[in-house]
PDB file of N, CA and C in Angstrom:
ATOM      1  N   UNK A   1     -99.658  23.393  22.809  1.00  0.00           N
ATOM      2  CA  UNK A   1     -99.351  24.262  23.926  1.00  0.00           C
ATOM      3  C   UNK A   1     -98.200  25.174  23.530  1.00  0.00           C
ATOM      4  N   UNK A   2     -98.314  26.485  23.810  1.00  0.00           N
ATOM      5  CA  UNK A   2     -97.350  27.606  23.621  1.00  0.00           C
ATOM      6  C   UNK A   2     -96.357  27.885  24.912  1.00  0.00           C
ATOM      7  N   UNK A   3     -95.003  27.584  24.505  1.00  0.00           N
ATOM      8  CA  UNK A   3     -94.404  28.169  25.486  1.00  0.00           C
ATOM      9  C   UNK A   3     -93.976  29.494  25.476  1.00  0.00           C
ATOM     10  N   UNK A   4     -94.133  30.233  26.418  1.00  0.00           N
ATOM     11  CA  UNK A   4     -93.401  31.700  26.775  1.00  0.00           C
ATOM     12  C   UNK A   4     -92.237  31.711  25.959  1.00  0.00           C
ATOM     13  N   UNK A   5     -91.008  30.702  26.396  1.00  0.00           N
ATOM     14  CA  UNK A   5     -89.139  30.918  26.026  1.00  0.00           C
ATOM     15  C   UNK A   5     -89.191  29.327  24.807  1.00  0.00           C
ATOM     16  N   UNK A   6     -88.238  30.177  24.422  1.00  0.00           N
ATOM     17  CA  UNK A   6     -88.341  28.754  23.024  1.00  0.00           C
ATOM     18  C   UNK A   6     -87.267  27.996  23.686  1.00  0.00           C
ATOM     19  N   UNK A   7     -87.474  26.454  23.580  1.00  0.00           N
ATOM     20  CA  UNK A   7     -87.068  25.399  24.359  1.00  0.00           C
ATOM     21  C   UNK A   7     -85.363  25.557  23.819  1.00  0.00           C
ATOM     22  N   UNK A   8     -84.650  25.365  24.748  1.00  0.00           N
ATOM     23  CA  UNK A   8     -83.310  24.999  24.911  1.00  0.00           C
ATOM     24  C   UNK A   8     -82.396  24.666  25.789  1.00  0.00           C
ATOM     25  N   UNK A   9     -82.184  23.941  24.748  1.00  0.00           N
ATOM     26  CA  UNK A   9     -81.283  22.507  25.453  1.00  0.00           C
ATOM     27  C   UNK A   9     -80.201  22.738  26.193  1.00  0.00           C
ATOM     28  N   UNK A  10     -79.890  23.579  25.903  1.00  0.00           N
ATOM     29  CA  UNK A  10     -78.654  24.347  27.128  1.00  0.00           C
ATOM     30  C   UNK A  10     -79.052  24.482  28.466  1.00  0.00           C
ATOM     31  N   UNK A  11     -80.095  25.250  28.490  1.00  0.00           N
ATOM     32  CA  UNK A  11     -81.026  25.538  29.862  1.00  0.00           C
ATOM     33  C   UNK A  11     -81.357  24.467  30.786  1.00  0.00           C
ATOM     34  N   UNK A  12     -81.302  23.165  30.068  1.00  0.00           N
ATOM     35  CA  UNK A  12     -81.493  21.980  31.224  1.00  0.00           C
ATOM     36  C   UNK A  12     -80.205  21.677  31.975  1.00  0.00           C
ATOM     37  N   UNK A  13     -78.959  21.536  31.041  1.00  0.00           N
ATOM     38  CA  UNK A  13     -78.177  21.552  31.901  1.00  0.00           C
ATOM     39  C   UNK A  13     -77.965  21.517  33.225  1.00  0.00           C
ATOM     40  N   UNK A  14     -77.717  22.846  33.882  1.00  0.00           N
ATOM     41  CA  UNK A  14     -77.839  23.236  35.416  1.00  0.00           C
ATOM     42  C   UNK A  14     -78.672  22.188  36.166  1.00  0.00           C
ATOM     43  N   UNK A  15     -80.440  21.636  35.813  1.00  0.00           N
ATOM     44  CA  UNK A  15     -80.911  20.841  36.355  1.00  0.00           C
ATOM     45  C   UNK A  15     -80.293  19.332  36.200  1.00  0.00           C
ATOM     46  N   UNK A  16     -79.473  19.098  35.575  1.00  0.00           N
ATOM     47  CA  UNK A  16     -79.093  18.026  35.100  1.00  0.00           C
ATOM     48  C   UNK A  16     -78.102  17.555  35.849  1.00  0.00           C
ATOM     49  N   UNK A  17     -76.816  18.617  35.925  1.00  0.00           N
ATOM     50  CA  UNK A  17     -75.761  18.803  36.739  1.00  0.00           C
ATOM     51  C   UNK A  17     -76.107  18.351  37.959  1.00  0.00           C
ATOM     52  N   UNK A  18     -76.874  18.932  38.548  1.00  0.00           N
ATOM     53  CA  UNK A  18     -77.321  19.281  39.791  1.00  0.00           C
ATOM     54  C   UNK A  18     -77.824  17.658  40.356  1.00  0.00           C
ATOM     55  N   UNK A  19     -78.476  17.025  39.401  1.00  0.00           N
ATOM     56  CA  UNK A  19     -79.124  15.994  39.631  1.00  0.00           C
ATOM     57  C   UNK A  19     -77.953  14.666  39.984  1.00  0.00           C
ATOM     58  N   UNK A  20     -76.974  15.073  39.370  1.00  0.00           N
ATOM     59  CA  UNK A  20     -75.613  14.285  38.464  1.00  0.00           C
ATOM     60  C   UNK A  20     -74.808  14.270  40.529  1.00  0.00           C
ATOM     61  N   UNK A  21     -75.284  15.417  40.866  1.00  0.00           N
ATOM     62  CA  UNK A  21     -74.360  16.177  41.978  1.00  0.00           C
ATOM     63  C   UNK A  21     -75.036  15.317  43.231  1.00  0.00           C
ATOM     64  N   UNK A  22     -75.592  15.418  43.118  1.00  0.00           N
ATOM     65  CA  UNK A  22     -77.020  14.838  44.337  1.00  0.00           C
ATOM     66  C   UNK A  22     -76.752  13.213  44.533  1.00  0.00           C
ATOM     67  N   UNK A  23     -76.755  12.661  43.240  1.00  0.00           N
ATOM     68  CA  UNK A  23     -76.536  11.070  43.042  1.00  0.00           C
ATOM     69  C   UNK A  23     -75.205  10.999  43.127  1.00  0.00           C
ATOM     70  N   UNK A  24     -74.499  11.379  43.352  1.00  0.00           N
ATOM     71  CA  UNK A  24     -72.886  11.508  43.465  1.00  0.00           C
ATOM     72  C   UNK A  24     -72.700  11.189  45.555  1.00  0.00           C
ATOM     73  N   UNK A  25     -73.693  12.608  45.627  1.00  0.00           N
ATOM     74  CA  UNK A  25     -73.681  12.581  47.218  1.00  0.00           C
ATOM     75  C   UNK A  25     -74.402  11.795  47.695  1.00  0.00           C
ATOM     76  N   UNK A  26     -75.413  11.046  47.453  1.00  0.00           N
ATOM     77  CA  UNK A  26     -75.924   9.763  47.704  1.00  0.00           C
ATOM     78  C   UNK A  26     -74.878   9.004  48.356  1.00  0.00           C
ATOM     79  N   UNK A  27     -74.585   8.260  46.998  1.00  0.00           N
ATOM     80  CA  UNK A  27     -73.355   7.234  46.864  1.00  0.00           C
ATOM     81  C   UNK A  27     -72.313   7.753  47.623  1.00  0.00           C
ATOM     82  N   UNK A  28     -71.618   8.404  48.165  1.00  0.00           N
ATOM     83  CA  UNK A  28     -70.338   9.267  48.865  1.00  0.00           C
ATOM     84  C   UNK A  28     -71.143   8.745  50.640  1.00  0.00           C
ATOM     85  N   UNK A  29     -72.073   9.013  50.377  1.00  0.00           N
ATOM     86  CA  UNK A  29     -72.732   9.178  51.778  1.00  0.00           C
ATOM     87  C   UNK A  29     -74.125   8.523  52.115  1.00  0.00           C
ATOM     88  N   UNK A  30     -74.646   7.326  52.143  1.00  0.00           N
ATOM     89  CA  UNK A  30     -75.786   6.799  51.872  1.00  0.00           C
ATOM     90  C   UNK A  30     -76.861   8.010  52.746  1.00  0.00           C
ATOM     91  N   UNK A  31     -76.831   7.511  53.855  1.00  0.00           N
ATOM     92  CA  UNK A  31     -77.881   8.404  54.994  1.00  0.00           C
ATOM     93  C   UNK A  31     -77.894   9.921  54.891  1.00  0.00           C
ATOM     94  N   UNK A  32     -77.272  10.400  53.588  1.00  0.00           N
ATOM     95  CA  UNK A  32     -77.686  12.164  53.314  1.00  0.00           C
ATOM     96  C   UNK A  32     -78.952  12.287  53.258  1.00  0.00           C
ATOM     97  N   UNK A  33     -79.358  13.385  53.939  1.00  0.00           N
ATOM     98  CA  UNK A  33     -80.745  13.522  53.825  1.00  0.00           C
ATOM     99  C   UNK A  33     -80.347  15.037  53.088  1.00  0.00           C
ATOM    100  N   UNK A  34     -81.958  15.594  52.618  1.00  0.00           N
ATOM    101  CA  UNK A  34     -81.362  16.682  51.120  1.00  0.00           C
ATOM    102  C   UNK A  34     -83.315  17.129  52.176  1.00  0.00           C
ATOM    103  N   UNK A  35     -82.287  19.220  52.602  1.00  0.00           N
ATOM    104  CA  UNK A  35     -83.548  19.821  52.821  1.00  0.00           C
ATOM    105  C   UNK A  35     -83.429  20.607  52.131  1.00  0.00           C
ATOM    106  N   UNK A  36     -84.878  21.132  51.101  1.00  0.00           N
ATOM    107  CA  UNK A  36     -84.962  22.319  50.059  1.00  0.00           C
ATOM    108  C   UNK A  36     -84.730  23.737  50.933  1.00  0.00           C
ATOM    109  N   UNK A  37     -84.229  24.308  50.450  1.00  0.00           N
ATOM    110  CA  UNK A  37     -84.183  25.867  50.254  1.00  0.00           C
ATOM    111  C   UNK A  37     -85.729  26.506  50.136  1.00  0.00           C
ATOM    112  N   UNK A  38     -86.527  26.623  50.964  1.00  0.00           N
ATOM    113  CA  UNK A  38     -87.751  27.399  51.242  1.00  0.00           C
ATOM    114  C   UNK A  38     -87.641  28.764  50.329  1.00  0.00           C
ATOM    115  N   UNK A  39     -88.494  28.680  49.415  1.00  0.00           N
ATOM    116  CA  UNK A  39     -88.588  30.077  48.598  1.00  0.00           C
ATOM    117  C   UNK A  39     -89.240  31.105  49.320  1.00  0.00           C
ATOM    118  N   UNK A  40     -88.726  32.451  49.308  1.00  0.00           N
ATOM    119  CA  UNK A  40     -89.501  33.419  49.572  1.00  0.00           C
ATOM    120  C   UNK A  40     -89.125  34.934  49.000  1.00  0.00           C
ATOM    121  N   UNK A  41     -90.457  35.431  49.224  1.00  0.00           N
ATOM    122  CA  UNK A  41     -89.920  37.020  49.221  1.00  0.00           C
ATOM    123  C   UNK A  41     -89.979  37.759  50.403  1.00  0.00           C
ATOM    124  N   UNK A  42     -89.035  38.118  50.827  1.00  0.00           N
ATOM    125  CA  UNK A  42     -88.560  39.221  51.871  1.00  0.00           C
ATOM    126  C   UNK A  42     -88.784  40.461  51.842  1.00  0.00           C
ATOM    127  N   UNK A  43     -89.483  41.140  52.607  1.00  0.00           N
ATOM    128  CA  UNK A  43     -89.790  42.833  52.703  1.00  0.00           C
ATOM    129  C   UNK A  43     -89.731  43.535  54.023  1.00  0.00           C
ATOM    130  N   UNK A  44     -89.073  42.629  54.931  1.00  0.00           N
ATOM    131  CA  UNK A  44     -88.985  43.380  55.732  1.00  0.00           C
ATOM    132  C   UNK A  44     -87.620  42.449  56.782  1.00  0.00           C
ATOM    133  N   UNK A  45     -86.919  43.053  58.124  1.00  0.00           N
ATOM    134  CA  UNK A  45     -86.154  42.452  58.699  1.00  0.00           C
ATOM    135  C   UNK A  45     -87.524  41.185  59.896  1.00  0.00           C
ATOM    136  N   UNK A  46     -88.561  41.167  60.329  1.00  0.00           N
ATOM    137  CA  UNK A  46     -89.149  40.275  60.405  1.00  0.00           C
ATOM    138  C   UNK A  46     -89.195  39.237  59.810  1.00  0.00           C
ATOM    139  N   UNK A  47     -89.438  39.610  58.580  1.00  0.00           N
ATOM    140  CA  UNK A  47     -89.588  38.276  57.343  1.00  0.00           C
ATOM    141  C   UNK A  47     -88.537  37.500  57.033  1.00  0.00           C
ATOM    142  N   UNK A  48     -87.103  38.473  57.286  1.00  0.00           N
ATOM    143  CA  UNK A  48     -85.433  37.162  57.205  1.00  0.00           C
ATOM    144  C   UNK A  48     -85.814  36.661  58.642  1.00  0.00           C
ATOM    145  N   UNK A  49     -85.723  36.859  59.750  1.00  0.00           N
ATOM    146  CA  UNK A  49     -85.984  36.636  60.991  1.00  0.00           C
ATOM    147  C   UNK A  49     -86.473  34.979  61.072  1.00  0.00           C
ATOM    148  N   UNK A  50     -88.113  34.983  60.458  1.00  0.00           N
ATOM    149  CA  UNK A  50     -89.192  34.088  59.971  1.00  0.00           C
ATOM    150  C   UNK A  50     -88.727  33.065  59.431  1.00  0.00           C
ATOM    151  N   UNK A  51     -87.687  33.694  58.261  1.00  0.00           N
ATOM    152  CA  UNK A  51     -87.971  32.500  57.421  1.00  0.00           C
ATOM    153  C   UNK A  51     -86.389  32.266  57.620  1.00  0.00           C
ATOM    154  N   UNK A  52     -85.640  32.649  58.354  1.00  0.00           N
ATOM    155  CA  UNK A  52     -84.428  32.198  59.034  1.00  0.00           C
ATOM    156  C   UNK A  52     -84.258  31.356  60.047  1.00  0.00           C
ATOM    157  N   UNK A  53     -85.248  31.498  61.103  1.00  0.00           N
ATOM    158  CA  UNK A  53     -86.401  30.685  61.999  1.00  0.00           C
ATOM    159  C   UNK A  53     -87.048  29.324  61.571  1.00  0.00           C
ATOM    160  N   UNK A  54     -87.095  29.568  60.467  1.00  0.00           N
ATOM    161  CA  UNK A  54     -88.002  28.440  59.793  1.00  0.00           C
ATOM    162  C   UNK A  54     -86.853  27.548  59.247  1.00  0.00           C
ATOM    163  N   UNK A  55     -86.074  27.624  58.507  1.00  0.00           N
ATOM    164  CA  UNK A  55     -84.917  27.209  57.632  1.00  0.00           C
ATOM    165  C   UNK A  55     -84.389  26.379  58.984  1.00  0.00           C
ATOM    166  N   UNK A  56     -84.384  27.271  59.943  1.00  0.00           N
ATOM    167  CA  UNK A  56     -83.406  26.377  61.128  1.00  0.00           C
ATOM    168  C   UNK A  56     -83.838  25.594  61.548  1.00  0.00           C
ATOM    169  N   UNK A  57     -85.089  25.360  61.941  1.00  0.00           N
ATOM    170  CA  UNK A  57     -86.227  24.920  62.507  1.00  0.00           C
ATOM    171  C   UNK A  57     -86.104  23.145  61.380  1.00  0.00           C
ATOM    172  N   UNK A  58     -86.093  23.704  60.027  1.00  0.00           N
ATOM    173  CA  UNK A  58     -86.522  22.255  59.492  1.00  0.00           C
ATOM    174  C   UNK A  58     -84.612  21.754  59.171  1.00  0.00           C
ATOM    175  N   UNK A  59     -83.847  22.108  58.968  1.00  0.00           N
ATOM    176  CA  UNK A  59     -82.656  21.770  59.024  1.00  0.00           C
ATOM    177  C   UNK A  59     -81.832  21.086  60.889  1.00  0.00           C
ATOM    178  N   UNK A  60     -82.640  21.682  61.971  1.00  0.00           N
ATOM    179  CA  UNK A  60     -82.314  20.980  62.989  1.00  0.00           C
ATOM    180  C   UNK A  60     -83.189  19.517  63.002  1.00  0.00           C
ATOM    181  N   UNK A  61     -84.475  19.289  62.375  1.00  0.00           N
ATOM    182  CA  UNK A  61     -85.436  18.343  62.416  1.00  0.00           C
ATOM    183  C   UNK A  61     -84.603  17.349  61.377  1.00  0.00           C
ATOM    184  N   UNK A  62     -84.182  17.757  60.469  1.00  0.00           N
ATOM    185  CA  UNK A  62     -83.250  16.653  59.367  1.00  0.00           C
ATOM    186  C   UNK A  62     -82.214  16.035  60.145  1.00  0.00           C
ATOM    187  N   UNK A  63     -81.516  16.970  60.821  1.00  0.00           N
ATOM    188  CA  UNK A  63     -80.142  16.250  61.595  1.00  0.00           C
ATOM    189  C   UNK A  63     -80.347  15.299  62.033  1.00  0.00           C
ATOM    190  N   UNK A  64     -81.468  15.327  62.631  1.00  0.00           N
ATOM    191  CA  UNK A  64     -81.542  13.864  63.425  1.00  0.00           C
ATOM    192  C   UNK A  64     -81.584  12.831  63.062  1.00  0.00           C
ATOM    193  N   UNK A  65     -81.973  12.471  61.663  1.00  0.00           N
ATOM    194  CA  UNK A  65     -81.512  11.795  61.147  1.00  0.00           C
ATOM    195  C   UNK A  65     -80.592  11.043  60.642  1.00  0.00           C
ATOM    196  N   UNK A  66     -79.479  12.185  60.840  1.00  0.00           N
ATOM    197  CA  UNK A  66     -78.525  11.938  60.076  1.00  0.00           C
ATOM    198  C   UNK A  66     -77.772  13.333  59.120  1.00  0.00           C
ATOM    199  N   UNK A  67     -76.773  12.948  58.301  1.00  0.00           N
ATOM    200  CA  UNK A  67     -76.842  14.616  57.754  1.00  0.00           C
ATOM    201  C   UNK A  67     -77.017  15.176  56.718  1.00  0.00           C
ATOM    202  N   UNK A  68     -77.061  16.338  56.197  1.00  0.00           N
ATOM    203  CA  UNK A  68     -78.386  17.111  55.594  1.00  0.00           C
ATOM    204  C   UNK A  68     -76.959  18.014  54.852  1.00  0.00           C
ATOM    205  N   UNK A  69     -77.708  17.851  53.957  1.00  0.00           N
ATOM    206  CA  UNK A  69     -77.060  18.802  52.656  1.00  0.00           C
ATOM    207  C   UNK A  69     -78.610  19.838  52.496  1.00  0.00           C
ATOM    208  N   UNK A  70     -77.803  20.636  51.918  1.00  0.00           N
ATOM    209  CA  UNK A  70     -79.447  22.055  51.687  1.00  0.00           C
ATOM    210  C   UNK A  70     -79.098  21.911  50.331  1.00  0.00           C
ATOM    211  N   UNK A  71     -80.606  22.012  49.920  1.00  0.00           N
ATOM    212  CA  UNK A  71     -80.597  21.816  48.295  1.00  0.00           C
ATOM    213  C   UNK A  71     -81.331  23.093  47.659  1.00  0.00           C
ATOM    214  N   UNK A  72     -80.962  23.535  46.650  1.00  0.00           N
ATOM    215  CA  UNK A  72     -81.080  25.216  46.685  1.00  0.00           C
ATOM    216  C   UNK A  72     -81.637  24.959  45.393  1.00  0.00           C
ATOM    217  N   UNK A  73     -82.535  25.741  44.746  1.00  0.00           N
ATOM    218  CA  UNK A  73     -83.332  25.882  43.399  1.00  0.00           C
ATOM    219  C   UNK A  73     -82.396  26.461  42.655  1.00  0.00           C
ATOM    220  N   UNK A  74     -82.117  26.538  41.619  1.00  0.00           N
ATOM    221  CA  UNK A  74     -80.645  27.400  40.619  1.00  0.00           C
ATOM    222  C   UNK A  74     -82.048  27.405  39.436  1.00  0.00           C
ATOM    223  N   UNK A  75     -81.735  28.822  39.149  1.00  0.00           N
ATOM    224  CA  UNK A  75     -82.515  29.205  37.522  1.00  0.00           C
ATOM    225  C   UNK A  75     -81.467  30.001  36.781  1.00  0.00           C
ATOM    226  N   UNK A  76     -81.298  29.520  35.926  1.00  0.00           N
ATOM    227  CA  UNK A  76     -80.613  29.562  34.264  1.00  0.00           C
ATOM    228  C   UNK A  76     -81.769  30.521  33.744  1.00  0.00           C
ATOM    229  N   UNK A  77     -81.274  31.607  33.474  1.00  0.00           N
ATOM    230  CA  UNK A  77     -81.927  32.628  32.748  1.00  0.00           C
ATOM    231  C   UNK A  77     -80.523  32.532  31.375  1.00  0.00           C
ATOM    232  N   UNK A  78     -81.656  32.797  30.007  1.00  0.00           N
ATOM    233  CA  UNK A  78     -80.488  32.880  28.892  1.00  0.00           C
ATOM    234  C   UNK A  78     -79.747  34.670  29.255  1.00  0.00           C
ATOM    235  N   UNK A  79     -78.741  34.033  28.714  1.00  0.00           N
ATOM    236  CA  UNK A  79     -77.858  35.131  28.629  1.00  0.00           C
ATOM    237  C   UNK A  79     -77.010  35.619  30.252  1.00  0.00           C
ATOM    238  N   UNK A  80     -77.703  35.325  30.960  1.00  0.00           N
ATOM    239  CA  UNK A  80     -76.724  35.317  32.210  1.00  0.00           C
ATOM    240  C   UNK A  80     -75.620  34.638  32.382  1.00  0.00           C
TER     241      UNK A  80
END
């Protein structure tokens, strides 16, 4: 199998960290609940509206549980 970017080991990092960060807040806080960051593309003021709507919508449904950290996708592009 061919990859697009030639593999490096630097680039995991960030996911690694992140993972390192999460299990940290676990332990700090047993009952954290962890809601993703909904990807999208936006093109119009409807569409923040929507998916601002939506974000709230599943972040008020977590609370009840208990409380909620937002967990956000991070991409490591080289050279940035």
């Amino acid at each position: 199998m061919k990859h697009s970017m030639p593999l490096n080991p630097v680039s995991a990092l960030p996911g690694r960290f992140n993972a390192v960060l999460e299990q940290a807040a676990e332990l700090c806080e047993p009952e954290l609940k962890f809601v993703d960051l909904p990807k999208r593309s936006l093109n119009s003021e409807a569409d923040l509206k929507a998916y601002l709507s939506e974000l709230e919508a599943a972040i008020r449904a977590a609370l009840q549980d208990g409380p909620v950290r937002i967990r956000c996708a991070q991409v490591f592009r080289e050279g940035s």
